[in-house]
Protein backbone atom coordinates (compact mmCIF):
# COMPACT_ATOMS: atom_id res chain seq x y z
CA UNK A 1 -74.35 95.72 -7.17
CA UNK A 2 -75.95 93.76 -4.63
CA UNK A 3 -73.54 90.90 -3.92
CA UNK A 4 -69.44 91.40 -2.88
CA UNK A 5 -67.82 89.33 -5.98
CA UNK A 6 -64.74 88.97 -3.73
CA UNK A 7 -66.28 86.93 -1.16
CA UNK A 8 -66.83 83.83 -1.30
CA UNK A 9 -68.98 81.82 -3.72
CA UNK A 10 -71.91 82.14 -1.28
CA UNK A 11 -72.04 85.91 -1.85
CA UNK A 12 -71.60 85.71 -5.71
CA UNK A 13 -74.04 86.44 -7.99
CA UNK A 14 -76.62 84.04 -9.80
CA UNK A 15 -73.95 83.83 -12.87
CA UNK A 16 -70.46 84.08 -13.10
CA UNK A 17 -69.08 84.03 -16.88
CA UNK A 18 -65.09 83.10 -17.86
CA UNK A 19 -63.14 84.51 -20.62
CA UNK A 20 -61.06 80.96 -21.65
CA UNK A 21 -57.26 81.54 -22.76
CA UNK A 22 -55.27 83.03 -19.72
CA UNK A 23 -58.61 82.79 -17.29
CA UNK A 24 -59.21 79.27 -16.93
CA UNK A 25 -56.56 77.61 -19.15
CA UNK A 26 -52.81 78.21 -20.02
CA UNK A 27 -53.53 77.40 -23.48
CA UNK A 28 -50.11 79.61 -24.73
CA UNK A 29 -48.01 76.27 -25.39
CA UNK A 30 -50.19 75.05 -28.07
CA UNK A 31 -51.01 78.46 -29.18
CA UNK A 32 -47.06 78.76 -29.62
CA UNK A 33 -46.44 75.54 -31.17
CA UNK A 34 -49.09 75.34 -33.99
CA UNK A 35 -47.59 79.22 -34.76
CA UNK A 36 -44.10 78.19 -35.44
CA UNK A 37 -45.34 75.54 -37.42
CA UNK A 38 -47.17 77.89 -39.37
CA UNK A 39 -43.88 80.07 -39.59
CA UNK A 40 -41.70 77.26 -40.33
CA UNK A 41 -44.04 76.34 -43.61
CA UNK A 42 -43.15 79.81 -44.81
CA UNK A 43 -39.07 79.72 -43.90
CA UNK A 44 -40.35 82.14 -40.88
CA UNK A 45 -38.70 81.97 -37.99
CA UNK A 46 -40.83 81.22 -34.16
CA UNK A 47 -41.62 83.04 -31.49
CA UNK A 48 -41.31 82.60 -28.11
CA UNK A 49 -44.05 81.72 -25.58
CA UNK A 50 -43.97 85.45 -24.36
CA UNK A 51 -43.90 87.05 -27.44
CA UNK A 52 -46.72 84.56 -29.06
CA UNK A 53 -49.25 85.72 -25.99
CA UNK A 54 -48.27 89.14 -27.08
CA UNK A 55 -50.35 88.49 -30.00
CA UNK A 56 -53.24 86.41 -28.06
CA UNK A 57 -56.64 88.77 -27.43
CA UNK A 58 -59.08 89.37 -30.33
CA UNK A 59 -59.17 85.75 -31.91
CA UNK A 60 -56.91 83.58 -33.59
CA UNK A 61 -57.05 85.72 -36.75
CA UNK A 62 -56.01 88.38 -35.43
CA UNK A 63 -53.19 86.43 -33.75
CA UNK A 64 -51.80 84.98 -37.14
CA UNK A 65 -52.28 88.93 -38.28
CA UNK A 66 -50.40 90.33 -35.88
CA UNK A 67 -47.84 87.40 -36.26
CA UNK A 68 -46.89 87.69 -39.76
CA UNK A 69 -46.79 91.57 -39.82
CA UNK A 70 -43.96 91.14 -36.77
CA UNK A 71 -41.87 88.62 -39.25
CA UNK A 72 -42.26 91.64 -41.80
CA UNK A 73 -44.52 89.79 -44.23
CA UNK A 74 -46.84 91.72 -46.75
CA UNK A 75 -50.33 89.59 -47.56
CA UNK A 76 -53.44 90.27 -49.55
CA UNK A 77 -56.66 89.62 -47.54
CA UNK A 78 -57.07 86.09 -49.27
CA UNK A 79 -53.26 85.17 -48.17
CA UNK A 80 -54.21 85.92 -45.01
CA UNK A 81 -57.56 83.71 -44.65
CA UNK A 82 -55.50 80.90 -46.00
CA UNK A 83 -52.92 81.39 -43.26
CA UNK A 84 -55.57 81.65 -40.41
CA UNK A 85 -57.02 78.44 -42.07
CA UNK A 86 -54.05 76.85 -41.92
CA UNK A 87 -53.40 78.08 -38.13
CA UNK A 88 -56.25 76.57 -37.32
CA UNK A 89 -56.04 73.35 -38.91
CA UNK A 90 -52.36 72.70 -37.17
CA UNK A 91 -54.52 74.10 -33.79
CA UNK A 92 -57.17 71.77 -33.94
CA UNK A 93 -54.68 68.79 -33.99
CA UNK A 94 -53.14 69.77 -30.62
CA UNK A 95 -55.42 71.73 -28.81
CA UNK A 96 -54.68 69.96 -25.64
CA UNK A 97 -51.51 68.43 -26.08
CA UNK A 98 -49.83 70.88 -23.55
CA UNK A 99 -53.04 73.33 -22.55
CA UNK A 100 -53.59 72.99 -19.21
CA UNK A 101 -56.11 74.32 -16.19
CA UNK A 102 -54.90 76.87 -14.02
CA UNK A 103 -54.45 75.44 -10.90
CA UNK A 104 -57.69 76.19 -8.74
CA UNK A 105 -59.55 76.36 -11.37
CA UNK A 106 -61.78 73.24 -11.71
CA UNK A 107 -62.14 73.69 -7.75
CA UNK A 108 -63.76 77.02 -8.02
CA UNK A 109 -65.69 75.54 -10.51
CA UNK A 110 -66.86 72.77 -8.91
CA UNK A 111 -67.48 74.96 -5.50
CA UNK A 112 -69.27 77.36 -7.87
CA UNK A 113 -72.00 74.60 -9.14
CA UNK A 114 -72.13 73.44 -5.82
CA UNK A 115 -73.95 77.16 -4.68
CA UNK A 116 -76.13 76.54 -7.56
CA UNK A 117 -74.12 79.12 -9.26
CA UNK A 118 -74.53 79.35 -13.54
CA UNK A 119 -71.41 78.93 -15.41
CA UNK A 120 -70.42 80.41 -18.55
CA UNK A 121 -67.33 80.82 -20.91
CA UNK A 122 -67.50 83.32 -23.60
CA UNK A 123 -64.51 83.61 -25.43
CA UNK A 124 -62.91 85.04 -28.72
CA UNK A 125 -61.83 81.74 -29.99
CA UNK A 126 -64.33 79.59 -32.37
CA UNK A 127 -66.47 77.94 -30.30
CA UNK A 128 -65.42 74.18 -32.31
CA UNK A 129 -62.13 75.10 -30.76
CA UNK A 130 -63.24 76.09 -27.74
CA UNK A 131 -65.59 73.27 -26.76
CA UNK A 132 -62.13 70.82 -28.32
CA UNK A 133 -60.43 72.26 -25.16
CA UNK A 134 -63.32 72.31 -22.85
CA UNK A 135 -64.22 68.55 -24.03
CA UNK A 136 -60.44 67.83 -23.89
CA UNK A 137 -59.58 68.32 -20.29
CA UNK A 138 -62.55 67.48 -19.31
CA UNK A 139 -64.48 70.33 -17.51
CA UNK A 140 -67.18 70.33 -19.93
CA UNK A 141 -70.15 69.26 -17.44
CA UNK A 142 -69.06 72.21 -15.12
CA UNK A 143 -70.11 74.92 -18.01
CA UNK A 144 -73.83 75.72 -18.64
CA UNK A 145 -73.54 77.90 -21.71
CA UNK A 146 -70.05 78.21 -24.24
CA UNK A 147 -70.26 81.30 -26.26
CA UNK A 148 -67.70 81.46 -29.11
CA UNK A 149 -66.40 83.89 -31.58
CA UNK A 150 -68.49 83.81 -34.70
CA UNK A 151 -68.24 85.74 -38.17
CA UNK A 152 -71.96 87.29 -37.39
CA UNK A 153 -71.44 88.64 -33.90
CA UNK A 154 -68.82 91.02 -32.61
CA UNK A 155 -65.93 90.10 -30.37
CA UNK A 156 -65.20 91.36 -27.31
CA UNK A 157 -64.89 94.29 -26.49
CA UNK A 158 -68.17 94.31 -28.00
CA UNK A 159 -70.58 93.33 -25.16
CA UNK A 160 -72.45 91.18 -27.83
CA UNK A 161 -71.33 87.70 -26.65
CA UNK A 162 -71.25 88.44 -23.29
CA UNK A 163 -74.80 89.46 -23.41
CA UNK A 164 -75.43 86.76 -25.54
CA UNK A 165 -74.15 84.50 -22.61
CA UNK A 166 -76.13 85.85 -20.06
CA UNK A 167 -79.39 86.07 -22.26
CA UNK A 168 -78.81 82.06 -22.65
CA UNK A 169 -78.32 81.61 -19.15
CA UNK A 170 -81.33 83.40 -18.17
CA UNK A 171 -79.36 86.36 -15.65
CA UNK A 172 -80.11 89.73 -15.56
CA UNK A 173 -76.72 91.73 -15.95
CA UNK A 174 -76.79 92.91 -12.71
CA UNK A 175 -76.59 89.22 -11.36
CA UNK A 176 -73.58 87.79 -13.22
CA UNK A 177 -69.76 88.84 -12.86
CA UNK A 178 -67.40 88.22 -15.39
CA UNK A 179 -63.95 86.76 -15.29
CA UNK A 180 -60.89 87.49 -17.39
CA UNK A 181 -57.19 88.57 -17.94
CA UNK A 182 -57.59 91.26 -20.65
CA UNK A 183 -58.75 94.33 -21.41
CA UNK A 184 -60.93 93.42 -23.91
CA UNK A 185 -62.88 91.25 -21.02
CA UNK A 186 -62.76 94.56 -18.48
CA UNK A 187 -64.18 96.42 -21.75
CA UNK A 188 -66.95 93.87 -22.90
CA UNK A 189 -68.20 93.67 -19.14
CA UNK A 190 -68.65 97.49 -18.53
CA UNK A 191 -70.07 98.12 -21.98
CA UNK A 192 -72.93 95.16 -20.51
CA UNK A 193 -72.98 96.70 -17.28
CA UNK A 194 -71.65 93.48 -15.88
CA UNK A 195 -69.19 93.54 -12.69
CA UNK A 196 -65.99 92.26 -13.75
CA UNK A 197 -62.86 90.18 -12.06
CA UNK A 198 -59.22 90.06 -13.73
CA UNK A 199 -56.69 87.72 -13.12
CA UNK A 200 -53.34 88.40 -12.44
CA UNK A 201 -51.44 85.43 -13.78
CA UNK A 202 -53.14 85.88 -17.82
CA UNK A 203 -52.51 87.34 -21.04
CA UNK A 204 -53.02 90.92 -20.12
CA UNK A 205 -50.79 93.14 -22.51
CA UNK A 206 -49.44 95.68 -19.38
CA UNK A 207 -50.48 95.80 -15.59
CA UNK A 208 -53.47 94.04 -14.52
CA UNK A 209 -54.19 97.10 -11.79
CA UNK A 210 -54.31 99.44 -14.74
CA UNK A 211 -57.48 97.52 -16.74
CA UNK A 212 -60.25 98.82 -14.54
CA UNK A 213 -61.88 95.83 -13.21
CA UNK A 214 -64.04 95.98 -10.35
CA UNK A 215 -61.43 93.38 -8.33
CA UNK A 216 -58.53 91.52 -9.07
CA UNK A 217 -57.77 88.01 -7.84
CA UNK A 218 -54.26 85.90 -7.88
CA UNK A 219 -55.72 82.84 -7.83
CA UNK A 220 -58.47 80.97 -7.53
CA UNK A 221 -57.74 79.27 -4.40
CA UNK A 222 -59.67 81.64 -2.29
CA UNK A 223 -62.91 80.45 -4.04
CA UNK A 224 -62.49 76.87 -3.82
C-alpha cells in the first residue's frame, strides 16, 4: 500500500470511505427509541441502549429481526416486513432528534477535503435514511458519494457497496482506506482489497484489536 493511513491526512490515500452508525455518528439513541416504540405497540418490553447496539450491524431489518426473536416472538416473513416497515416509519420521524457526530469527526472531515481528499459513506442503512441523517446534522457538503443498503445489492460484508463507492468516486482500490467499527466493515474492505481503519469507541460486537483491521484509531482528533 503506498501511503501510511495512520499519518496524517497528507499521507492518506486519494479516497477515504466511512461506514455511518458507530463511525461517524452515535446514532444508538434514536436507534433505541424508535425500537421500544416498536416494542411497546406489541406489549414488548425495551431494551437498553447497550443491548439495542447489540443488534445494530447488517441493516435495520436485521435489527428489528434480531430484536423480536430476543423478546421470544415467533413471526411469518410478512409479520416481519410489516414490523421493519413500521421500524422505519417511527425512524424516519426522529432520525436526528438525539444522533449526534462523534466528536472530531466533522474536523477530520473538513481537514480531509481540505487535502483534496474524496469522501465517501457506504453504509447498511437505506440510503433515504442515511442521507435524513447526513442532511440533518448537516455534514452533507463534506461527502462526495453516499452508498446505501439496497434490496438489489449485497450488504456488507459483501464488498459490493464498497466497490460500488469507490467505482463512483473514480479510486482505484489500492488508493482509498475505509473506516468503520465492525466486522462487517474489516470484512467488506479485505474482500475489495481496500486498507481498512476501525474505531474503538463503535458498535463492534467484541474487541476492536480482534477484527483485523490494518490500524485502529481512538479518535479522530489526530486527523484534524
Amino acid at each position: 500500500m503506498p501511503n501510511d493511513i495512520r499519518g496524517t491526512p497528507q499521507n492518506w490515500p486519494s479516497a477515504v470511505v466511512f461506514d455511518l452508525d458507530g463511525t461517524l455518528v452515535d446514532s444508538s439513541p434514536d436507534l433505541t427509541s424508535s425500537l421500544a416504540d416498536l416494542l411497546a405497540e406489541r406489549k414488548l418490553a425495551p431494551f437498553s441502549r447497550l443491548e439495542t447496539i447489540g443488534f445494530v450491524g447488517g441493516g435495520i431489518a436485521l435489527l428489528v429481526e434480531r430484536a423480536l426473536r430476543a423478546r421470544g416472538v415467533d413471526f411469518t416473513a410478512d409479520e416481519l416486513a410489516a414490523a421493519v416497515d413500521r421500524y422505519k416509519t417511527i425512524y424516519r420521524g426522529r432520525l436526528t432528534e438525539a444522533t449526534r457526530l462523534y466528536d472530531g469527526a466533522l474536523a477530520a472531515l473538513d481537514a480531509l477535503k481540505a487535502q483534496g481528499i474524496s469522501t465517501a459513506v457506504c453504509t447498511n442503512k437505506t440510503e433515504a435514511l442515511a442521507r435524513g441523517i447526513i442532511e440533518g446534522l448537516g455534514f452533507a457538503d463534506r461527502i462526495d458519494v453516499l452508498i446505501g443498503g439496497r434490496p438489489d445489492r449485497p450488504l456488507k460484508p459483501s464488498p459490493a457497496p464498497l466497490l460500488d463507492a469507490l467505482t463512483q468516486l473514480g479510486v482505484e482500490r489500492d488508493d482509498a482506506v475505509m473506516v468503520g467499527d465492525s466486522n462487517a466493515d474489516v470484512q467488506c474492505a479485505k474482500a475489495a482489497g481496500v486498507a481498512v481503519i476501525c474505531v474503538g469507541f463503535g458498535y463492534a460486537h467484541g474487541p476492536v484489536r480482534d477484527l483485523g483491521a490494518n490500524a485502529i484509531i481512538d479518535g479522530y482528533a489526530d486527523y484534524a
